[in-house]
N, C-alpha and C. Protein backbone atom coordinates (compact mmCIF):
# COMPACT_ATOMS: atom_id res chain seq x y z
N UNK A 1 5.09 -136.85 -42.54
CA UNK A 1 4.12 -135.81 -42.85
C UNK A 1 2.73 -136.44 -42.96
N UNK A 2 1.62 -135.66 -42.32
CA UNK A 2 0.17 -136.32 -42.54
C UNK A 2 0.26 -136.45 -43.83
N UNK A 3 -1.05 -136.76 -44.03
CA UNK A 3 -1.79 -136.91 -45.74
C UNK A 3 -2.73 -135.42 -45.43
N UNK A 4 -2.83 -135.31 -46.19
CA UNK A 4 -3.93 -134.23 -46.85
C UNK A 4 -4.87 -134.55 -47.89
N UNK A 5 -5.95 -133.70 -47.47
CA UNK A 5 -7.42 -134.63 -48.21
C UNK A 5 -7.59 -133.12 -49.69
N UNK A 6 -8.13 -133.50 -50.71
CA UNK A 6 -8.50 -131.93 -51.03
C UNK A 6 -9.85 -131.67 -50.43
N UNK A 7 -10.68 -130.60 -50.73
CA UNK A 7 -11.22 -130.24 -50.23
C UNK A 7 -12.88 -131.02 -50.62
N UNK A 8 -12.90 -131.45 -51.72
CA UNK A 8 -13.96 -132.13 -52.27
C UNK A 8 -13.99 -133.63 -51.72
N UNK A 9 -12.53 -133.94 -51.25
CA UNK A 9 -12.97 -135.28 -50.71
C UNK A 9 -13.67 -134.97 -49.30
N UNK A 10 -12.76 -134.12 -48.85
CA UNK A 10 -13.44 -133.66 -47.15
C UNK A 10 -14.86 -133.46 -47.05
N UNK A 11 -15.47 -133.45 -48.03
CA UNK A 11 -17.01 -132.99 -48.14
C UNK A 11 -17.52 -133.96 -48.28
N UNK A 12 -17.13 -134.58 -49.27
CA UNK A 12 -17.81 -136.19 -49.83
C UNK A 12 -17.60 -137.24 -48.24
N UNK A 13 -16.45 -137.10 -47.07
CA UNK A 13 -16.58 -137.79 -46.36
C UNK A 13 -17.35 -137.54 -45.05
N UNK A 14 -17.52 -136.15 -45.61
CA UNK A 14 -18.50 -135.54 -44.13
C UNK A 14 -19.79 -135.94 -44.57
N UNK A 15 -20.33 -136.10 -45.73
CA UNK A 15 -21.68 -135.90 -46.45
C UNK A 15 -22.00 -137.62 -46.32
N UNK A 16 -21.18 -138.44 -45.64
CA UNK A 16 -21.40 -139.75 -45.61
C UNK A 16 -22.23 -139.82 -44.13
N UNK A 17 -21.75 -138.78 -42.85
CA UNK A 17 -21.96 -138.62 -42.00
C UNK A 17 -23.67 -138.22 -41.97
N UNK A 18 -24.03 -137.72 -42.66
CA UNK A 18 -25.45 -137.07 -43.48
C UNK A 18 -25.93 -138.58 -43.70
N UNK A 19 -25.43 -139.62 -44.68
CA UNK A 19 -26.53 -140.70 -45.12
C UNK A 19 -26.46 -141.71 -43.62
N UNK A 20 -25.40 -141.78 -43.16
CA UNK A 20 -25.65 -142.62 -42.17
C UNK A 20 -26.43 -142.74 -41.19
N UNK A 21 -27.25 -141.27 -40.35
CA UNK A 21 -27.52 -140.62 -39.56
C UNK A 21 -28.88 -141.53 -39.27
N UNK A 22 -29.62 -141.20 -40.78
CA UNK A 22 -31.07 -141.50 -41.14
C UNK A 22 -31.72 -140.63 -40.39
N UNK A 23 -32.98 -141.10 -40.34
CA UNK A 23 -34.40 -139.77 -40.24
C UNK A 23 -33.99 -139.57 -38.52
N UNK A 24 -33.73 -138.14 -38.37
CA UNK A 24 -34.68 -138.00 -36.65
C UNK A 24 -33.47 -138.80 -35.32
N UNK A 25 -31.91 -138.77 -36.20
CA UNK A 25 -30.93 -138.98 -35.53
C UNK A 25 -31.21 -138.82 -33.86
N UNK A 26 -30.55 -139.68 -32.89
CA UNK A 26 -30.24 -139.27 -31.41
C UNK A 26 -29.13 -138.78 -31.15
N UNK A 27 -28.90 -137.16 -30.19
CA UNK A 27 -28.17 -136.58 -29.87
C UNK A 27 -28.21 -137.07 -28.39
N UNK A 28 -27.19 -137.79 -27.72
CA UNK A 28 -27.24 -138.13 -26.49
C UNK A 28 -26.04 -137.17 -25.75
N UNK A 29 -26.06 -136.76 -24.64
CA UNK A 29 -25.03 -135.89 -23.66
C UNK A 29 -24.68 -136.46 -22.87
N UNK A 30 -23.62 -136.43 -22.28
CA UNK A 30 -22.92 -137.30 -21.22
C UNK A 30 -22.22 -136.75 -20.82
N UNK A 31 -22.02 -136.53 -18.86
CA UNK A 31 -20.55 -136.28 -18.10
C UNK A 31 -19.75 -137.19 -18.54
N UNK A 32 -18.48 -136.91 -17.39
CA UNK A 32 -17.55 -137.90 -17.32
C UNK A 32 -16.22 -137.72 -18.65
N UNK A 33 -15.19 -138.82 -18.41
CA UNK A 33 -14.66 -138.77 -19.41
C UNK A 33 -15.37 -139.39 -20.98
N UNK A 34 -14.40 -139.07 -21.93
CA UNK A 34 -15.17 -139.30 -22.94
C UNK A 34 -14.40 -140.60 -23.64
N UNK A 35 -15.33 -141.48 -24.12
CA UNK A 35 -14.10 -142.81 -24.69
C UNK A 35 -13.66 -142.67 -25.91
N UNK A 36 -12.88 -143.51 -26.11
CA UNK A 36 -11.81 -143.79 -27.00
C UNK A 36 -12.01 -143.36 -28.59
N UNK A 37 -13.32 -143.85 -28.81
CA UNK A 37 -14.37 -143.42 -30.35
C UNK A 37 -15.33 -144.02 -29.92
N UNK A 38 -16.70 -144.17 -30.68
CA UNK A 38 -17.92 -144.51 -30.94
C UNK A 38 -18.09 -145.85 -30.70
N UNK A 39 -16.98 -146.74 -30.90
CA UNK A 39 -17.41 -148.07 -31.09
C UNK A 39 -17.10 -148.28 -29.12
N UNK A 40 -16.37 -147.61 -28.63
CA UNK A 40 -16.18 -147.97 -27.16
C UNK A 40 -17.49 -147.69 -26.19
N UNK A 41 -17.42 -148.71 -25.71
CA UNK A 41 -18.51 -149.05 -24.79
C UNK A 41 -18.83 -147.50 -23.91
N UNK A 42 -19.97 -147.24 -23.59
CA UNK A 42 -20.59 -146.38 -22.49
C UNK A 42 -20.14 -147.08 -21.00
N UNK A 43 -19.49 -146.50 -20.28
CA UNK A 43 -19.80 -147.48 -18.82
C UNK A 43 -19.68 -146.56 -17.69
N UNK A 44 -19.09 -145.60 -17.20
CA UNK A 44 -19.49 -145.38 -15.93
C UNK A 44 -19.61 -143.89 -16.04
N UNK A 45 -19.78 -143.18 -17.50
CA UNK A 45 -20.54 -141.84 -17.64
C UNK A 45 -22.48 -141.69 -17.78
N UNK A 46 -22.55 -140.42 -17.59
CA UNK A 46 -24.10 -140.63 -17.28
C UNK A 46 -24.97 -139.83 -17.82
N UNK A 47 -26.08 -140.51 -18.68
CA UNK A 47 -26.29 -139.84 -20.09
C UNK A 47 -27.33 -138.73 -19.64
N UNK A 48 -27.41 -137.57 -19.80
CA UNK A 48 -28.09 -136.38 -18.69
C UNK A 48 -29.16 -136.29 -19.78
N UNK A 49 -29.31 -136.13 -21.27
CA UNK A 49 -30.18 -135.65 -21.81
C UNK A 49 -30.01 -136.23 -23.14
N UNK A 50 -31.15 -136.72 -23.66
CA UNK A 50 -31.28 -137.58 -25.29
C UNK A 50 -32.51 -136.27 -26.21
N UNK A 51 -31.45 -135.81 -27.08
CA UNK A 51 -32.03 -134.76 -28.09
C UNK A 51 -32.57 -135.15 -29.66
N UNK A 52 -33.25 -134.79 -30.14
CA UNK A 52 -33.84 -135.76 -31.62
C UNK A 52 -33.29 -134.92 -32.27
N UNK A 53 -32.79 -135.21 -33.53
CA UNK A 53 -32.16 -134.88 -34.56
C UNK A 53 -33.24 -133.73 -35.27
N UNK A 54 -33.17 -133.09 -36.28
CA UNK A 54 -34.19 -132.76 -37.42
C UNK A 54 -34.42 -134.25 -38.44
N UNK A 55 -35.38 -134.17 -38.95
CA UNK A 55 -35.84 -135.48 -39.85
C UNK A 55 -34.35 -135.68 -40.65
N UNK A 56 -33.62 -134.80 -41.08
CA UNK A 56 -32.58 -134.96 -41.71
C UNK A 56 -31.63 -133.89 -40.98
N UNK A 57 -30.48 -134.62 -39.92
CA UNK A 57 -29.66 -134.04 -38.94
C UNK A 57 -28.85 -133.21 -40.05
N UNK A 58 -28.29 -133.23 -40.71
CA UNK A 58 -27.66 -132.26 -41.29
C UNK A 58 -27.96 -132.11 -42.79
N UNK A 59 -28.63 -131.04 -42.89
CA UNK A 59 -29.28 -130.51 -44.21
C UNK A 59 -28.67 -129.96 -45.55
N UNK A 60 -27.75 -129.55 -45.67
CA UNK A 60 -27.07 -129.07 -46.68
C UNK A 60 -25.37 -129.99 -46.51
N UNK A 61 -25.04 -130.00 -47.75
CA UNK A 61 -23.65 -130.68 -47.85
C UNK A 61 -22.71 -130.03 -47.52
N UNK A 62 -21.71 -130.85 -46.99
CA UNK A 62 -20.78 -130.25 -46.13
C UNK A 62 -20.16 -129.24 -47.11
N UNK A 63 -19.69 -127.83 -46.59
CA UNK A 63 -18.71 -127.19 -47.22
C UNK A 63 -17.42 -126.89 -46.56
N UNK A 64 -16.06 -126.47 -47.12
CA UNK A 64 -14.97 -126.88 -46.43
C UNK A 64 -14.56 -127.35 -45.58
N UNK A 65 -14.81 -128.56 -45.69
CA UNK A 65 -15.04 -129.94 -44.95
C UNK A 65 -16.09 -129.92 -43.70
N UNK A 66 -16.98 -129.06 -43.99
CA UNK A 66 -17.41 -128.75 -42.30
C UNK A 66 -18.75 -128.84 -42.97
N UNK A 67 -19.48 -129.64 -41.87
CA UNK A 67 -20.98 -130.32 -41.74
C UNK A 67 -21.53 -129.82 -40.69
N UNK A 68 -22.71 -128.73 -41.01
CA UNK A 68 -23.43 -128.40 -40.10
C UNK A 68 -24.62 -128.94 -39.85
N UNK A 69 -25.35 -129.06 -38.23
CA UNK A 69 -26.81 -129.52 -38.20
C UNK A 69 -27.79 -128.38 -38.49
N UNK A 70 -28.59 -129.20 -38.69
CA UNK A 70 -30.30 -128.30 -39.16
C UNK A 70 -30.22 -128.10 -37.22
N UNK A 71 -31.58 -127.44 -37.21
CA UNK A 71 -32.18 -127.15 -36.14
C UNK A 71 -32.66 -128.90 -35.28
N UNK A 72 -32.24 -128.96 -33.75
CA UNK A 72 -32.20 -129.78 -32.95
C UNK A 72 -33.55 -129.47 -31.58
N UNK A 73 -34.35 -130.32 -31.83
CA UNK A 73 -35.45 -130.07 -30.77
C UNK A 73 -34.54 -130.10 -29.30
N UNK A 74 -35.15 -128.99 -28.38
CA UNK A 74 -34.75 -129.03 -27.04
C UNK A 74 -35.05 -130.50 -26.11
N UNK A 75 -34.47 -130.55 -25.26
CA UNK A 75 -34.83 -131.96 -24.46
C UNK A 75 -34.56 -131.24 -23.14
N UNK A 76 -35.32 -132.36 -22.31
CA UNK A 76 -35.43 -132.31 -21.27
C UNK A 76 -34.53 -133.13 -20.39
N UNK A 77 -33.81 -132.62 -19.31
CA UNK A 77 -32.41 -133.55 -19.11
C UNK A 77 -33.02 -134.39 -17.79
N UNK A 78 -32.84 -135.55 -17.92
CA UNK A 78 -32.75 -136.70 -17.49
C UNK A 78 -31.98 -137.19 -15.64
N UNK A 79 -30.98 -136.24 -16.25
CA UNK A 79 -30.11 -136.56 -14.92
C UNK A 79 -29.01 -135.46 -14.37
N UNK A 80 -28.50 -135.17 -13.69
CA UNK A 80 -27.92 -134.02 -13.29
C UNK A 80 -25.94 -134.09 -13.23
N UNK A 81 -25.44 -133.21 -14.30
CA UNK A 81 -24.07 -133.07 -13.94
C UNK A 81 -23.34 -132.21 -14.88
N UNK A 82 -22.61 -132.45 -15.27
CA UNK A 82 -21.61 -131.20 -16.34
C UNK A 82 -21.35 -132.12 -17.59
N UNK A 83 -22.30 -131.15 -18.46
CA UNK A 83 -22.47 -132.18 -20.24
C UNK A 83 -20.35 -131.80 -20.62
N UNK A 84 -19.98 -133.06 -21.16
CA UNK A 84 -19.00 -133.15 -21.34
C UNK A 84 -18.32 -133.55 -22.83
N UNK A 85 -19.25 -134.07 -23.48
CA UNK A 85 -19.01 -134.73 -24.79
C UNK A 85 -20.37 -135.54 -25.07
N UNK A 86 -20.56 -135.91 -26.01
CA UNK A 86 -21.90 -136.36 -26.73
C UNK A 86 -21.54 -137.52 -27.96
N UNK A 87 -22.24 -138.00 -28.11
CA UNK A 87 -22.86 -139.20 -29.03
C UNK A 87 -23.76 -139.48 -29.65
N UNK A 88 -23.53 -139.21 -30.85
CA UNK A 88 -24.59 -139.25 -32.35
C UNK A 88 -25.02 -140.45 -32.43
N UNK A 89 -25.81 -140.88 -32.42
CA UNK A 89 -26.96 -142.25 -33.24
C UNK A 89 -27.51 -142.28 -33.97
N UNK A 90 -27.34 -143.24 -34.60
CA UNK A 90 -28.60 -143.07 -36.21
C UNK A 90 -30.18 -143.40 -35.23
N UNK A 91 -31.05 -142.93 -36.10
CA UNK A 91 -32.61 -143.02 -35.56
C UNK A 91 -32.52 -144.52 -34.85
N UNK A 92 -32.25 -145.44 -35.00
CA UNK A 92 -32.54 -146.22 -34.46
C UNK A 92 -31.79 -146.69 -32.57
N UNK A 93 -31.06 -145.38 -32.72
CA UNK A 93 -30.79 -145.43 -31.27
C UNK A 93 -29.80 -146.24 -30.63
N UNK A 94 -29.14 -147.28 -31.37
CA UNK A 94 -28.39 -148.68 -30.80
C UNK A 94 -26.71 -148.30 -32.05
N UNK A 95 -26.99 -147.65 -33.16
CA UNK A 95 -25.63 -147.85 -34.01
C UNK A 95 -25.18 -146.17 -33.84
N UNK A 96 -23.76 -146.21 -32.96
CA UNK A 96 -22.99 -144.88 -32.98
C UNK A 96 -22.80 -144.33 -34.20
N UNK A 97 -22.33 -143.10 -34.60
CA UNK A 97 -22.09 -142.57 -35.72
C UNK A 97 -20.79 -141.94 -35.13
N UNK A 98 -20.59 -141.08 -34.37
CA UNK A 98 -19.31 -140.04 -33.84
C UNK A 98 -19.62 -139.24 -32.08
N UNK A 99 -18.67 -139.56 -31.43
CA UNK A 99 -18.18 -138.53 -30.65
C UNK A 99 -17.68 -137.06 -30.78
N UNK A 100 -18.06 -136.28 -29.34
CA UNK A 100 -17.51 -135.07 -29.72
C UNK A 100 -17.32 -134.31 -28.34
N UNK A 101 -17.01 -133.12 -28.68
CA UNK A 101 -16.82 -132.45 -27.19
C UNK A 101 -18.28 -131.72 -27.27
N UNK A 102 -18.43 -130.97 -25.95
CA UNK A 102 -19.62 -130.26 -25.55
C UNK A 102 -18.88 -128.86 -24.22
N UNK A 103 -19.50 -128.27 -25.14
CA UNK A 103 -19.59 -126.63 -24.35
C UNK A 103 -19.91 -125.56 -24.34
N UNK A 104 -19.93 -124.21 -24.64
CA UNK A 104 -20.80 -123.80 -24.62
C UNK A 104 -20.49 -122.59 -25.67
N UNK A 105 -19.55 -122.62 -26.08
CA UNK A 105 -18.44 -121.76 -26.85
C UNK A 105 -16.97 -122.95 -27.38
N UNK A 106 -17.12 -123.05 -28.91
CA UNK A 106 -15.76 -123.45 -29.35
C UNK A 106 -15.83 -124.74 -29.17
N UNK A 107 -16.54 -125.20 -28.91
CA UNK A 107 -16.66 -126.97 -29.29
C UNK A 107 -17.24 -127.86 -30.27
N UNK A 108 -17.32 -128.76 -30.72
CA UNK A 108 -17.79 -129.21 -31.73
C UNK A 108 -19.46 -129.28 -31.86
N UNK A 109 -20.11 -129.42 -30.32
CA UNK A 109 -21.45 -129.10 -29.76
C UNK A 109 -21.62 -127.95 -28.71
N UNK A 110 -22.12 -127.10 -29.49
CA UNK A 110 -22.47 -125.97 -28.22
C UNK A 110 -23.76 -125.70 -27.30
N UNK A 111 -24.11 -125.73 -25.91
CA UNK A 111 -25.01 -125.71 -25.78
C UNK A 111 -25.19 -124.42 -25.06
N UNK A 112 -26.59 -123.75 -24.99
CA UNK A 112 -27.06 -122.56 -23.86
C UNK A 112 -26.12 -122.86 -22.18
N UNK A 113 -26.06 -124.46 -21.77
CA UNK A 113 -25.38 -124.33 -20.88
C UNK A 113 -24.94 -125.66 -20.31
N UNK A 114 -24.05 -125.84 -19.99
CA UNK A 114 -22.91 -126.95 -19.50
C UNK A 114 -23.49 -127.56 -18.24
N UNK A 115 -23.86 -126.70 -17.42
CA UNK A 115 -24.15 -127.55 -15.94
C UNK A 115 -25.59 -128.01 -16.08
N UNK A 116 -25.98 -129.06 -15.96
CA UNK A 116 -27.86 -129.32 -16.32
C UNK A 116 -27.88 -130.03 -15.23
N UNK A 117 -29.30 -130.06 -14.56
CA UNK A 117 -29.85 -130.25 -13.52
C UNK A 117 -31.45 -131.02 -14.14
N UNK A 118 -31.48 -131.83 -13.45
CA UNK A 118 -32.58 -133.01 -14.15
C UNK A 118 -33.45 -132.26 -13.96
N UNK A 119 -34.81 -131.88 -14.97
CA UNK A 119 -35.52 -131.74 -15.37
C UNK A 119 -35.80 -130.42 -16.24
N UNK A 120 -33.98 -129.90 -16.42
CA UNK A 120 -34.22 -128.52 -16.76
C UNK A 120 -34.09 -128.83 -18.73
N UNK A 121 -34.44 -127.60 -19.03
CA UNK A 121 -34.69 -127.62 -20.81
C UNK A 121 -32.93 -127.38 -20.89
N UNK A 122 -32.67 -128.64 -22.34
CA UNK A 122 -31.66 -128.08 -22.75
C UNK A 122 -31.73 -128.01 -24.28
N UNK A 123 -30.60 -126.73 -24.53
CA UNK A 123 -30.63 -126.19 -25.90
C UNK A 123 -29.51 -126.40 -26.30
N UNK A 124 -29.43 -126.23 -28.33
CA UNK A 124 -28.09 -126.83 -28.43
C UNK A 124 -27.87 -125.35 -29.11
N UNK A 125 -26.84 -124.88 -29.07
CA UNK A 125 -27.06 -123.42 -30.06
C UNK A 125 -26.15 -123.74 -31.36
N UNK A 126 -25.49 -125.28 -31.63
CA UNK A 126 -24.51 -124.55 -32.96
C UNK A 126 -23.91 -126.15 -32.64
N UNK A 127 -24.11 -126.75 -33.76
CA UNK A 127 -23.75 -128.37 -33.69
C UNK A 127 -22.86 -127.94 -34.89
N UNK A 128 -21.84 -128.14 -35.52
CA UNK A 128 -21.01 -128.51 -36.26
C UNK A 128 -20.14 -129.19 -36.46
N UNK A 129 -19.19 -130.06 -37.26
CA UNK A 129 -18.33 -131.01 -37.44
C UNK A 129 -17.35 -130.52 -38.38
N UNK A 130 -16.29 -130.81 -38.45
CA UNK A 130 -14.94 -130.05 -39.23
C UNK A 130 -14.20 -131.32 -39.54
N UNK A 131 -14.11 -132.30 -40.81
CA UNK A 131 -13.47 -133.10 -41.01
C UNK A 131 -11.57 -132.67 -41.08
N UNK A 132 -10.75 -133.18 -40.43
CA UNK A 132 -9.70 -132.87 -40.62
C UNK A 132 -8.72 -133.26 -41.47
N UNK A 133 -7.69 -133.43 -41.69
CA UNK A 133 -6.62 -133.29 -42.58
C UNK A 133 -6.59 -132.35 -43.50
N UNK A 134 -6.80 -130.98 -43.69
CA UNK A 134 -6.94 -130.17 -44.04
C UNK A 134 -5.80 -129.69 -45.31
C-alpha cells in the first residue's frame, strides 16, 4: 500500500516549491519527449519559448496539496513545434525545480495553444501543481 501524506504536510511540501523558485522564476517549453525528472539532462528536445515567472511564481500557499501560479508574462516563442512538457527554474536559470506536462486543457500547464510557430505570442492560461499521495 502507498503512504499517504495528511493534508498539511502536502502543503508544507508544495510551499517548499514556492521558496525554492526565488524572484521572477523561468518557465521554459519544450517538444519532444519529456525526461526522466529535472535532474535529467535536456538533449535532443527543443526549447520553443522561455516565460518569466511573477516576482513570486506562486503567491498564496498551497491548499489541498495544490500550488497555484500568480499571473505569468506572455513570451515570445523562439522556435517552432508542439509544446509538450515544461521546466521550472529558479531565477537564476541553470537549477531545475520540476517537470510537467503541457496542454491546453487538463494538464499540469495549460496554454491558449499547443502548436507554436516561432515568433508567435504565447500564453499560459492556468499553471497549477497537485502534490500527490493523497
Amino acid at each position: 500500500m502507498a503512504i499517504k501524506y495528511a493534508t498539511a504536510v502536502r502543503n508544507a511540501k508544495m510551499d517548499t516549491v514556492t521558496s525554492q523558485t526565488g524572484t521572477s522564476a523561468k518557465l521554459r517549453i519544450y517538444n519532444g519527449t519529456r525526461p526522466a525528472n529535472p535532474n535529467t539532462a535536456i538533449t535532443s528536445q527543443t526549447l520553443l519559448v522561455e516565460l518569466t515567472c511573477n516576482a513570486t511564481a506562486f503567491g498564496a500557499a498551497a491548499s489541498g496539496g495544490v500550488l497555484t501560479a500568480n499571473a505569468i508574462s506572455n513570451g515570445t516563442a523562439a522556435a517552432t513545434g508542439t509544446a509538450s512538457w515544461f521546466r521550472l527554474w529558479q531565477s537564476n536559470g541553470t537549477t531545475p525545480i520540476m517537470d510537467g506536462d503541457v496542454s491546453t486543457a487538463g494538464a499540469d500547464l495549460n496554454l491558449n495553444n499547443t502548436s507554436i510557430a516561432t515568433g508567435q505570442t504565447v500564453s499560459v492560461t492556468s499553471f497549477a501543481v497537485t502534490e500527490g499521495n493523497a
